[in-house]
Protein backbone atom coordinates (compact mmCIF):
# COMPACT_ATOMS: atom_id res chain seq x y z
CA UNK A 1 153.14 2.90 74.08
CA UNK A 2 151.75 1.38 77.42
CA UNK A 3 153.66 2.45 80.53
CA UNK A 4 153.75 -0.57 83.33
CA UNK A 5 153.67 1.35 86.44
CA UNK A 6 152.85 0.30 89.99
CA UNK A 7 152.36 1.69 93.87
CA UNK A 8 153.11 0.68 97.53
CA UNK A 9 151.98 1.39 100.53
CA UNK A 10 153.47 1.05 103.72
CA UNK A 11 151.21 1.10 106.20
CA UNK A 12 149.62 -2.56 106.86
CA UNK A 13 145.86 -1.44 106.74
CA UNK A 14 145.94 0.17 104.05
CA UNK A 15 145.27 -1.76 100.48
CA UNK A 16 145.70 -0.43 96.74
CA UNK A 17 144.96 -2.24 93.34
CA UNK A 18 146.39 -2.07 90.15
CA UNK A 19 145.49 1.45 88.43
CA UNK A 20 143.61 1.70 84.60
CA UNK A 21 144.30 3.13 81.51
CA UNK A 22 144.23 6.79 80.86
CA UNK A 23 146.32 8.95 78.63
CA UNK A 24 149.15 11.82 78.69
CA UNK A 25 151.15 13.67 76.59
CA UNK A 26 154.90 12.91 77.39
CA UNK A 27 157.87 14.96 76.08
CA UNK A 28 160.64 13.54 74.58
CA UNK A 29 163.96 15.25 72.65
CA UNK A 30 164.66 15.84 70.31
CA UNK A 31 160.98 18.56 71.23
CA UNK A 32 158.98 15.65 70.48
CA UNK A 33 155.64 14.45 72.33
CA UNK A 34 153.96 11.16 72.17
CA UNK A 35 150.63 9.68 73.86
CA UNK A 36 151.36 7.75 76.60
CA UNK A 37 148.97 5.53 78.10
CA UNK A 38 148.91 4.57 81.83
CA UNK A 39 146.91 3.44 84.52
CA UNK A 40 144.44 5.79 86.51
CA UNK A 41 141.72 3.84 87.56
CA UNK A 42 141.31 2.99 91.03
CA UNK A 43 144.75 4.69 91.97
CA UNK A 44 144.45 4.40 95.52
CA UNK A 45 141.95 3.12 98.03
CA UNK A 46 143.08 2.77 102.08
CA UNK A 47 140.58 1.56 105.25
CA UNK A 48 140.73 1.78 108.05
CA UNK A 49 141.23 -1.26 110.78
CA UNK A 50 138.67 -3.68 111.02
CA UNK A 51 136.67 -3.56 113.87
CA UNK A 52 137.01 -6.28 115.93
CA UNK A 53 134.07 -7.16 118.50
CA UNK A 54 132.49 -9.82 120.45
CA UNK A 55 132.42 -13.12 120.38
CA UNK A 56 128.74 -12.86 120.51
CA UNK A 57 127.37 -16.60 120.66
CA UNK A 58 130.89 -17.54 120.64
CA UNK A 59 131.56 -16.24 117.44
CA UNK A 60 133.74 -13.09 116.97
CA UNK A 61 131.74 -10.06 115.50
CA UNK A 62 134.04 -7.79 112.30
CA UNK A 63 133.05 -5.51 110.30
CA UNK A 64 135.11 -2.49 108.30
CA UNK A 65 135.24 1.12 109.78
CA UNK A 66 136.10 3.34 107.09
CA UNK A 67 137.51 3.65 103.18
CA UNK A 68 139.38 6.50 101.16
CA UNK A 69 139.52 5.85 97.56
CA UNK A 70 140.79 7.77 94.80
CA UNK A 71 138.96 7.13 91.72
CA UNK A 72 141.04 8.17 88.26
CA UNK A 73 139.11 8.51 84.73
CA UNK A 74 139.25 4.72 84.01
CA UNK A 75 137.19 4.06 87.01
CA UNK A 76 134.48 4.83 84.53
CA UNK A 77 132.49 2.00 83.71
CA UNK A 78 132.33 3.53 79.76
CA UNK A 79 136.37 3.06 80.08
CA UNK A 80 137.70 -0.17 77.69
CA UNK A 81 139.99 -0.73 80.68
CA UNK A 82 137.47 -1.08 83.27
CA UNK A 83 137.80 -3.71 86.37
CA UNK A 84 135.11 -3.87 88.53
CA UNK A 85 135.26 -4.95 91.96
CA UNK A 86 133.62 -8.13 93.57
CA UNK A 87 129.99 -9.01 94.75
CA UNK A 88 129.59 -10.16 98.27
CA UNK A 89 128.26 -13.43 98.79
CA UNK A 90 127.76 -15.98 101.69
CA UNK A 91 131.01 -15.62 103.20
CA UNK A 92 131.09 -11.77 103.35
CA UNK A 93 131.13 -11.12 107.25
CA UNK A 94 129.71 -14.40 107.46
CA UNK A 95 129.39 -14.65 111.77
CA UNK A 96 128.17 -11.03 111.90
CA UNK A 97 125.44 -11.31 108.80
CA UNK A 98 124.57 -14.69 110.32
CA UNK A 99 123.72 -14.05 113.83
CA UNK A 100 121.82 -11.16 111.98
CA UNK A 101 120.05 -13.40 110.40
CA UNK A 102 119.22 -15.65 113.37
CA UNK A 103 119.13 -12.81 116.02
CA UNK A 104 118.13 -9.10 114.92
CA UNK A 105 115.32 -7.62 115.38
CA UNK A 106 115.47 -6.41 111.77
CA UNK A 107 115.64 -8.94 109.50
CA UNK A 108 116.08 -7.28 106.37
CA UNK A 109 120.49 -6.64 106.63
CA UNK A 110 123.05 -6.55 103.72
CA UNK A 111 126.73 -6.73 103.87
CA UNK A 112 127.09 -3.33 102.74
CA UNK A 113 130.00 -2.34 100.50
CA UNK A 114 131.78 0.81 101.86
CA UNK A 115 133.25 1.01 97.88
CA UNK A 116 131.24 0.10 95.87
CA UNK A 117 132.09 -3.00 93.44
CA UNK A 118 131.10 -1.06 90.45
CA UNK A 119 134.18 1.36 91.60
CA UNK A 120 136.10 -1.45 92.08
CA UNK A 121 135.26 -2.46 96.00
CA UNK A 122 135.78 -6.30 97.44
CA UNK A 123 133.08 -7.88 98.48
CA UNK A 124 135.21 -10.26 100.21
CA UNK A 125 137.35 -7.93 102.16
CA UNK A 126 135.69 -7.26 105.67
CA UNK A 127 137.21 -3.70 106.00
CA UNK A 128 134.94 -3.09 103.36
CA UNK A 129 131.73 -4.02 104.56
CA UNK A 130 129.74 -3.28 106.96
CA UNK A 131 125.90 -3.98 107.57
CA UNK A 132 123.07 -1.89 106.12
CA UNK A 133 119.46 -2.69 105.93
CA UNK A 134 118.20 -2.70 102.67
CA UNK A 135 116.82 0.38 102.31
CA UNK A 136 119.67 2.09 103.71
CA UNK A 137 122.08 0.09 101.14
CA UNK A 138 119.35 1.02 98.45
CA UNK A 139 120.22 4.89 99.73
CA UNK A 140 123.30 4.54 99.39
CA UNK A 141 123.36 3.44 96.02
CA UNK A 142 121.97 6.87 94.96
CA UNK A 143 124.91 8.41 95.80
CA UNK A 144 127.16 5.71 94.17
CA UNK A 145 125.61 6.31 91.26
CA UNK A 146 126.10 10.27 91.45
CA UNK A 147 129.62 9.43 91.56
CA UNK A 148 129.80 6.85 88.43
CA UNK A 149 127.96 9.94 86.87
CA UNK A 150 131.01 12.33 87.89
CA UNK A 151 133.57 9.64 86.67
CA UNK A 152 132.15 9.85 83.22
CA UNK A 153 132.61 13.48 82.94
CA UNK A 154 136.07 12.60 84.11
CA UNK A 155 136.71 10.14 81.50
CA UNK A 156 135.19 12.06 78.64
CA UNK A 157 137.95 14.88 79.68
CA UNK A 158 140.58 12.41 79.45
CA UNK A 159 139.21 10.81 76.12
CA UNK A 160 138.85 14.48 74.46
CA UNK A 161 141.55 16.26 75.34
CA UNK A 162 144.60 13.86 75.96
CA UNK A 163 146.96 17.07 76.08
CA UNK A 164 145.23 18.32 79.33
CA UNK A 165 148.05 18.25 82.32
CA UNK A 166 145.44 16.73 84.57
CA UNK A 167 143.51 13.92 85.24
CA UNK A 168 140.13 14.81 86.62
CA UNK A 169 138.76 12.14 88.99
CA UNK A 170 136.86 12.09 92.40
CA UNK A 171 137.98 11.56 96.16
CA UNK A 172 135.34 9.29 97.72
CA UNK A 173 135.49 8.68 101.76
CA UNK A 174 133.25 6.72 104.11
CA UNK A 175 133.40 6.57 107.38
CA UNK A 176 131.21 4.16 109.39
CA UNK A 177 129.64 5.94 112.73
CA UNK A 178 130.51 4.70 116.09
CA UNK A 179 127.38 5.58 117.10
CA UNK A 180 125.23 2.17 117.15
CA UNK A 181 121.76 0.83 115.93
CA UNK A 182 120.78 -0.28 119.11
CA UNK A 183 121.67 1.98 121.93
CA UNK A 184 122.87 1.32 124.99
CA UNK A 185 125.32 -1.10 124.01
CA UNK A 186 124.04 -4.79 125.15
CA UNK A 187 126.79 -7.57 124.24
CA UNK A 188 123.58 -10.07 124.52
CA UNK A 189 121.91 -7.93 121.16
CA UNK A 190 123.32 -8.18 117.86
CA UNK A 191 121.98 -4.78 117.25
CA UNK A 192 124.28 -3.61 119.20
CA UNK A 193 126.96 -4.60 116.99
CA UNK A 194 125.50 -2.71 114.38
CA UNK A 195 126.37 1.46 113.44
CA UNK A 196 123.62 3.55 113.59
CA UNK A 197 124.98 5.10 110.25
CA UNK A 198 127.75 5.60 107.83
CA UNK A 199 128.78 8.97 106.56
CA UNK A 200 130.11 9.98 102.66
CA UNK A 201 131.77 12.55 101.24
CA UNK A 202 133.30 12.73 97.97
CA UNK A 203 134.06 15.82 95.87
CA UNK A 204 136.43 16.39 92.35
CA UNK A 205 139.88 16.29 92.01
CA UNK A 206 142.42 16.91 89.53
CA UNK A 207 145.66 14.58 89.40
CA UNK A 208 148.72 15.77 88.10
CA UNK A 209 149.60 13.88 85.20
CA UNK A 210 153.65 15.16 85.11
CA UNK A 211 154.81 13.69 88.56
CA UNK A 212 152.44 10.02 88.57
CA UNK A 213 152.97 7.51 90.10
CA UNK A 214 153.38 9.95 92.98
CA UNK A 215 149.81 11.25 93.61
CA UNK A 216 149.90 14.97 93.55
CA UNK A 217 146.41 15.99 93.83
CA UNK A 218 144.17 19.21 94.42
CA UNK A 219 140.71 20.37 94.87
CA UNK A 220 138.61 21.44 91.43
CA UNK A 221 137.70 25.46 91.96
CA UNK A 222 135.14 27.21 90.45
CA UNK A 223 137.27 29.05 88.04
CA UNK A 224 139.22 25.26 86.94
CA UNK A 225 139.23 25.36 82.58
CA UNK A 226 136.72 21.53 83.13
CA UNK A 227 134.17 22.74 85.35
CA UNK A 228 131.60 23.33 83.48
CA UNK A 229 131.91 19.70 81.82
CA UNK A 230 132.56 17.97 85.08
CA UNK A 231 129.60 19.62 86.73
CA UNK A 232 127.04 18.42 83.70
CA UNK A 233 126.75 15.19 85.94
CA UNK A 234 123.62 15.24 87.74
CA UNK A 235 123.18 15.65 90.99
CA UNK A 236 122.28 12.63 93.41
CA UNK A 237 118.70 11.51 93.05
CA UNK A 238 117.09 10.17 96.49
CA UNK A 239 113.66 10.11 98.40
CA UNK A 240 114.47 7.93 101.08
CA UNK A 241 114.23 8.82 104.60
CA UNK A 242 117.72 6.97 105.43
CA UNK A 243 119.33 9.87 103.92
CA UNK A 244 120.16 12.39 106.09
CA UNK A 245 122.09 15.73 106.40
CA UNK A 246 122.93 16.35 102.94
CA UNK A 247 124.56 18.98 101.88
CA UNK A 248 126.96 20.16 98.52
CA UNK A 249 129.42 23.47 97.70
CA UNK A 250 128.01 26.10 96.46
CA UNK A 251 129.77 25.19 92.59
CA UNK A 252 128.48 21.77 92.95
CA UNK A 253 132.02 19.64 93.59
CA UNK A 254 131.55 18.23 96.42
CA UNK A 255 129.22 16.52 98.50
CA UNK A 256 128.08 15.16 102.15
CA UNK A 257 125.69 12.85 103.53
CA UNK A 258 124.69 10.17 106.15
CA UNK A 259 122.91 7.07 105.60
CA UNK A 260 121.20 6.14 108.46
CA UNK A 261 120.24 2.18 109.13
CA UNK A 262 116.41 2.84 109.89
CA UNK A 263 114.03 -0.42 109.02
């Protein structure tokens, strides 16, 4: 049986999709229990405003400021009911990648996903980009794919044991620094316009599969039944000097760093 659920949000800068397929048990009289299947994918992702800056050569200067996402089993890319996100292209912050293009001093920028599309991030939605060099959206791809490494613990839980109450998934957050690339602030640079860095963190969480749609969540502790399956994942694999201040728990859940926009 498939279960056709669905969630709002109030708040106007906040944005959700539609969630995947994963699977519960379900009691039903007369002491009976089915498999129910419903969607946990991309349960819930919020940003922040988009910044709003400028004009600079008469043309008004966005870019996104920060994204929580909650990232169910399904989020897995192994998952049959996986939905990826969308690539940028040429319109993705199109003034602020353009006078980039024409004015920076670097010339090497992306339009950086803050989720990833592989996790199911727009790549048309400006509060979820925000420029990176290359190297420093190359850096943070080694921590994206730490967490599509996590998810497919996750998912194997969820495949495996379909009686478990919980859904295991991960709590991904990045927030982008006010701090800028070029400092002081000169509304003539486009550098300016730039942050110096974004910051991630993202750890393990277990969903409770009784009271969804309503998102009852909690943190994964060392003693949790899964953690010695979720923690087979690997840890993030990086040599690049736009990584920064990394650090982890000491049972290996959850995890910190800052990628820093350096040429």
């Amino acid at each position: 049986m498939r279960a056709t659920l669905s969630r709002r949000l109030v708040s106007v800068t906040w944005i959700t999709r539609e969630m995947i397929l994963a699977y519960r048990i379900k009691e039903r009289p007369p002491a009976r229990s089915i498999t129910e299947e419903v969607r946990v994918g991309l349960v819930d992702v919020r940003f922040g405003p988009v910044r709003m800056e400028g004009p600079f050569n008469h043309q008004p200067i966005s870019s996104g400021t920060r994204m929580e996402a909650i990232l169910g089993p399904d989020a897995s890319n192994v998952s049959r009911q996986y939905v990826p996100g969308t690539r940028t292209n040429g319109n993705s912050l199109r003034e602020f990648m353009t006078a980039l293009v024409q004015d920076s001093y670097t010339k090497d920028w992306k339009a950086g996903h803050l989720l990833n599309e592989e996790l199911g991030g727009d790549g048309q939605n400006a509060a979820n980009l925000t420029p990176l060099t290359s190297k420093a959206n190359s850096a943070h791809k080694s921590f994206e794919s730490h967490i599509k490494r996590m998810l497919l613990q996750c998912h194997r839980i969820d495949r495996e044991d379909k009686a478990c109450t919980h859904w295991y998934g991960v709590e991904y957050k990045v927030q982008v620094s006010h701090d800028r690339y070029s400092a002081p602030f000169d509304a003539d640079l486009i550098d300016s316009y730039v942050a110096l860095f974004i910051s991630i963190e993202y750890k393990y969480i277990k969903i409770e599969k009784a009271r969804f749609p309503f998102l009852v969540k909690q943190d994964v502790a060392g003693n949790d039944p899964k953690i010695q399956t979720l923690t087979r994942a690997d840890p993030p694999v990086y040599s690049s000097t736009n990584v920064k201040s990394v650090r982890r728990n000491g049972i290996g859940t959850e995890f910190f760093a800052e990628i820093h926009n350096q040429d």
